[in-house]
Every structure is written in C-alpha cells, then in structure tokens.
C-alpha atoms as a PDB file:
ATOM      1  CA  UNK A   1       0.000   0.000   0.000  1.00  0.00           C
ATOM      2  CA  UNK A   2       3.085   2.505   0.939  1.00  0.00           C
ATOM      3  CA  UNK A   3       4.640   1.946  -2.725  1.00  0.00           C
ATOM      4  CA  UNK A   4       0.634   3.007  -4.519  1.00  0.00           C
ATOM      5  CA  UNK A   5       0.588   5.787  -2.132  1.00  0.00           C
ATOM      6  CA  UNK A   6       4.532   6.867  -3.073  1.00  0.00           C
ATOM      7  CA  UNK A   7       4.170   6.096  -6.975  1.00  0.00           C
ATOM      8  CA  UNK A   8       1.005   8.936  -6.676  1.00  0.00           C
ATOM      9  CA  UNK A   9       2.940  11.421  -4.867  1.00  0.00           C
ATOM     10  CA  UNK A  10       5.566  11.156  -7.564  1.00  0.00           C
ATOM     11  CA  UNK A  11       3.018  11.202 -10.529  1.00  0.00           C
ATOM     12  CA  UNK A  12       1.349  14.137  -9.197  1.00  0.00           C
ATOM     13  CA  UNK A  13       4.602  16.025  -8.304  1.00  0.00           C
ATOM     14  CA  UNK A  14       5.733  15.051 -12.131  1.00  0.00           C
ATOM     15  CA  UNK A  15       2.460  16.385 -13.233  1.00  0.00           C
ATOM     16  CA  UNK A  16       2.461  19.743 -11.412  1.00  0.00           C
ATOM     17  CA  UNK A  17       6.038  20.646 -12.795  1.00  0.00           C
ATOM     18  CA  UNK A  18       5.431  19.719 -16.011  1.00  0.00           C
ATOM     19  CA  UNK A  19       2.257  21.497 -15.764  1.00  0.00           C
ATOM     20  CA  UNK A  20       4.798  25.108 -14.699  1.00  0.00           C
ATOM     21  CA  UNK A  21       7.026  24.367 -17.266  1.00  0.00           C
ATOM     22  CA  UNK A  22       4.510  23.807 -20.209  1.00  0.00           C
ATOM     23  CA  UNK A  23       3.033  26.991 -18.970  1.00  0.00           C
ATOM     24  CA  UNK A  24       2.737  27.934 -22.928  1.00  0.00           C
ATOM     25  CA  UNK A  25       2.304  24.944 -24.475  1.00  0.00           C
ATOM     26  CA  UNK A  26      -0.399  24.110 -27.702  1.00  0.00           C
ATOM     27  CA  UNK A  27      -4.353  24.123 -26.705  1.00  0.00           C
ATOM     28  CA  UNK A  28      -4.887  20.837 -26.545  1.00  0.00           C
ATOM     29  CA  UNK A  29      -1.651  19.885 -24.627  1.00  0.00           C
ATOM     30  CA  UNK A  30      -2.015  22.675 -22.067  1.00  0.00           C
ATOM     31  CA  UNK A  31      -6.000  21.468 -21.246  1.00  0.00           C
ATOM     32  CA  UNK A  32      -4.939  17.605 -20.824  1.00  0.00           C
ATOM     33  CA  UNK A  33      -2.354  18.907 -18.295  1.00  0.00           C
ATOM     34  CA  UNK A  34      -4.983  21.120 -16.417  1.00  0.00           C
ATOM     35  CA  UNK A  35      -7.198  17.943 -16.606  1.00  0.00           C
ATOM     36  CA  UNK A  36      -4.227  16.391 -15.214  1.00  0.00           C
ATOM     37  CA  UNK A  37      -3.028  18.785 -12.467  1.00  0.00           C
ATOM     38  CA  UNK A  38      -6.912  19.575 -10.938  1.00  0.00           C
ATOM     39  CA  UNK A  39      -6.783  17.322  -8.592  1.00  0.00           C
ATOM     40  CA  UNK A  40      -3.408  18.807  -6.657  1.00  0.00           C
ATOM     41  CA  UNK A  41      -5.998  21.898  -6.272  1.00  0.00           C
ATOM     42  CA  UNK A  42      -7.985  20.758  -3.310  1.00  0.00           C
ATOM     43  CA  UNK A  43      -4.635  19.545  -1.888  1.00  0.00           C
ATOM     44  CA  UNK A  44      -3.500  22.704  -1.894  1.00  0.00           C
ATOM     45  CA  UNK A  45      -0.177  21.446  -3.754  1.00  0.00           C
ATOM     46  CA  UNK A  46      -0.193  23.146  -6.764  1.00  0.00           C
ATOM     47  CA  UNK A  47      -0.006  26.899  -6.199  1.00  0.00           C
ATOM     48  CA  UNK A  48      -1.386  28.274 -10.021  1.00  0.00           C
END
C-alpha cells in the first residue's frame, strides 16, 4: 500500500512541474495537463 501511495505522490509532483514548465504549451496539450493537475488543487499542492 506505501509503494501506490509513493508512486502517486511522484506522478502528481511530475504532473504539477510539467504542468509550470509547459506553462505555454499548444491548446490541446495545455487542457490535458490542467485535466491532469486539478486534482493537486484541493490539496493545496499546486499553487497556479
């Protein structure tokens, strides 16, 4: 259960940079990445 719970931290910490860095990416790219990110919202994790 520790290694699901690590492997989503990672994922979601992988998503939220990549989300900063393809700050001005194409349309379609940039909305699967919000899609993507939301979740790290209600954490409070991803600062926008």
């Amino acid at each position: 259960m520790r290694r699901v719970l690590i492997a989503v931290l990672v994922a979601v910490t992988a998503v939220s940079a990549l989300f900063l860095t393809a700050g001005t990416a194409s349309g379609t790219d940039d909305e699967r990445v919000v899609r993507m990110a939301r979740p790290t919202w209600d954490t409070g994790w991803f600062q926008a």
